[in-house]
C-alpha atoms as a PDB file:
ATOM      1  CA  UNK A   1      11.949   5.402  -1.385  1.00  0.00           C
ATOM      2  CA  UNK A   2      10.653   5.804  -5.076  1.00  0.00           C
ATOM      3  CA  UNK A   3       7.732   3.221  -5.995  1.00  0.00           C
ATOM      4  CA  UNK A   4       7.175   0.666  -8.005  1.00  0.00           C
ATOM      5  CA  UNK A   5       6.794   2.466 -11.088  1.00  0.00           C
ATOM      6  CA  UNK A   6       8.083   6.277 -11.595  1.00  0.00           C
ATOM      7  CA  UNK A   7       5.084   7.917 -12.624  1.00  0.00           C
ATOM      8  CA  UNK A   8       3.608   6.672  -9.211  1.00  0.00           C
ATOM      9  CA  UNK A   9       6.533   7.981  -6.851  1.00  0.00           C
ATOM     10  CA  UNK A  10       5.076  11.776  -6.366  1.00  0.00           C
ATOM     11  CA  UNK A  11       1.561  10.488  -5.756  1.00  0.00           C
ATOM     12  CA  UNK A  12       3.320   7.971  -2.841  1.00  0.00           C
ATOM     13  CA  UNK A  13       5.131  11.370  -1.705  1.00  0.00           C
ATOM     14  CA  UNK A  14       1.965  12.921  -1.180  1.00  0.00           C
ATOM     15  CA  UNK A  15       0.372  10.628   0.715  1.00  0.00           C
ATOM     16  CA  UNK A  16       3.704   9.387   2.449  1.00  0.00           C
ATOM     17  CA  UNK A  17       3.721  13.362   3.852  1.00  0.00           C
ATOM     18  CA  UNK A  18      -0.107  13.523   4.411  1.00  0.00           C
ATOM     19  CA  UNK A  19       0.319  10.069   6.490  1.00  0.00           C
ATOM     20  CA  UNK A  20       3.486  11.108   8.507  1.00  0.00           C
ATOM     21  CA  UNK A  21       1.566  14.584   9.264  1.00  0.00           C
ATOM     22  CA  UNK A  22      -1.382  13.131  10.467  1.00  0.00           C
ATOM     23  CA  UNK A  23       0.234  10.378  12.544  1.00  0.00           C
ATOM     24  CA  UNK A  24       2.797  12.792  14.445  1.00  0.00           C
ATOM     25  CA  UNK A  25       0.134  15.454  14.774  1.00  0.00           C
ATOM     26  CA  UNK A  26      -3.270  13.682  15.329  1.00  0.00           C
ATOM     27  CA  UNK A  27      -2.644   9.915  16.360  1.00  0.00           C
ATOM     28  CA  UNK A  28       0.201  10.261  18.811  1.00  0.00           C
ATOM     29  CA  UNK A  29      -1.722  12.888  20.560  1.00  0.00           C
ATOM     30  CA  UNK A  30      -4.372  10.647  20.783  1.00  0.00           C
ATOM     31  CA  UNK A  31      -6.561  11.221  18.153  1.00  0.00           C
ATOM     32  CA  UNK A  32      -7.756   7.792  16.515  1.00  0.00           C
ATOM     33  CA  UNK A  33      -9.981   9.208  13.853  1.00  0.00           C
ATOM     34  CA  UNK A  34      -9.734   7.768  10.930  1.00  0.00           C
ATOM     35  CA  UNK A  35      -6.710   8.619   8.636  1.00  0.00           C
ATOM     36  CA  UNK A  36      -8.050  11.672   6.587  1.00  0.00           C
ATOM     37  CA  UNK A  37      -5.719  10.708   3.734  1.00  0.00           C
ATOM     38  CA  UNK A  38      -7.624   8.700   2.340  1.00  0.00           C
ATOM     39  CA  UNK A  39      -7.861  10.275  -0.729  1.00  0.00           C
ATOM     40  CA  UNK A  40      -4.346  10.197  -1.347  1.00  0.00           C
ATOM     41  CA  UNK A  41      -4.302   6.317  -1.137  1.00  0.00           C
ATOM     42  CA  UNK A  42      -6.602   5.643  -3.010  1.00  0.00           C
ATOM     43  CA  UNK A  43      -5.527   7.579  -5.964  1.00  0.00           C
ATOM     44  CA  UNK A  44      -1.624   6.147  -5.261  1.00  0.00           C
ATOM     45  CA  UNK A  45      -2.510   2.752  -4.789  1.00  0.00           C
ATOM     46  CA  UNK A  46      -4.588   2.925  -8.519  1.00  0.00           C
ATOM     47  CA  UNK A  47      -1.432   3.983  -9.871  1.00  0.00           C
ATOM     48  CA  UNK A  48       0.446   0.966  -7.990  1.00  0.00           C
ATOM     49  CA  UNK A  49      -2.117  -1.553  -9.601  1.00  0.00           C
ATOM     50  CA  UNK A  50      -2.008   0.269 -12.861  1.00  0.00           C
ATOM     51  CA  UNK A  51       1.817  -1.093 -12.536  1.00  0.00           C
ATOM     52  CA  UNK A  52       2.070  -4.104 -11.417  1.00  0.00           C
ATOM     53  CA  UNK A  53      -0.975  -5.234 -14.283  1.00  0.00           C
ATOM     54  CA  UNK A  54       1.768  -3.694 -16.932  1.00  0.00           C
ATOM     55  CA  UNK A  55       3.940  -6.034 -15.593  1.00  0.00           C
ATOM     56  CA  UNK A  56       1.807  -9.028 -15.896  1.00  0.00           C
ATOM     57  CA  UNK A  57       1.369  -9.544 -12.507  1.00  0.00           C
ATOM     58  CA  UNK A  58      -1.212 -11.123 -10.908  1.00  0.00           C
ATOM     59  CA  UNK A  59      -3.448  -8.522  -8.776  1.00  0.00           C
ATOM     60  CA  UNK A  60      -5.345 -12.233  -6.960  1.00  0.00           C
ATOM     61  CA  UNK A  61      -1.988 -13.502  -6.191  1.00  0.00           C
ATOM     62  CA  UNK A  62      -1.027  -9.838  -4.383  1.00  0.00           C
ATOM     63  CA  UNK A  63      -4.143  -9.575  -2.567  1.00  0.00           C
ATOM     64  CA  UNK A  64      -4.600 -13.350  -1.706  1.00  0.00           C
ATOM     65  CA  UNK A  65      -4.585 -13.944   2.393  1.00  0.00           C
ATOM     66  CA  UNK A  66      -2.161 -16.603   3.569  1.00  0.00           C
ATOM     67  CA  UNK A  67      -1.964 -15.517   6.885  1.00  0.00           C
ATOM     68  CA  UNK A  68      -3.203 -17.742   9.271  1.00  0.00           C
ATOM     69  CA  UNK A  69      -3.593 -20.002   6.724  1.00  0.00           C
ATOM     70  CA  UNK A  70      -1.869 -23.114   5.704  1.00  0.00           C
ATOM     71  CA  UNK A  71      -0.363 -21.407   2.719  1.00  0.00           C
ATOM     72  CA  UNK A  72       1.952 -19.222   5.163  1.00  0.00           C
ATOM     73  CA  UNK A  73       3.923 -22.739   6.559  1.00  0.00           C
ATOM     74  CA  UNK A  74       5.004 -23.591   3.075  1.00  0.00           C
ATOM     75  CA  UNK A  75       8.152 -23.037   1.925  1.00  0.00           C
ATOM     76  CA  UNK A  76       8.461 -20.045  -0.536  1.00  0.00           C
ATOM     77  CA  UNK A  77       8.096 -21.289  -4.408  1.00  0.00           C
ATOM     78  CA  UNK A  78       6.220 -24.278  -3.351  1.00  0.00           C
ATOM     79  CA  UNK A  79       2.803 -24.522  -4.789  1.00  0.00           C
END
């Protein structure tokens, strides 16, 4: 699956096969350490928020919890 923006889909290929490599060969064998691709996030998800600003999208309204909250029992497009 490509991303949200084009010039972001190889960085979410590299950490997409850095994540599916360390959870196959570290955390199903048991190994919880931390996810050592890190890096790869960060740098992909920059490039996510890079798009979605273009876009004129809100970055609070992403990030903003409504789990657990009364926000998550209302109706989608209610305010």
């Amino acid at each position: 699956m490509n991303s949200v923006k084009e010039a972001c889909s190889q960085l979410k290929q590299n950490y997409d096969a850095c994540f599916n490599t360390w959870f196959t060969e570290k955390f199903l064998r048991g190994d919880h350490s931390t996810d050592s691709c890190g890096p790869f996030f960060k740098v992909y998800r920059e490039c996510v928020r890079k798009a979605i600003q273009e876009q004129n999208i809100d970055l609070k309204e992403i990030e903003k919890e409504i789990m657990g909250t009364e926000e998550e029992l209302k109706p989608p497009g209610s305010k």
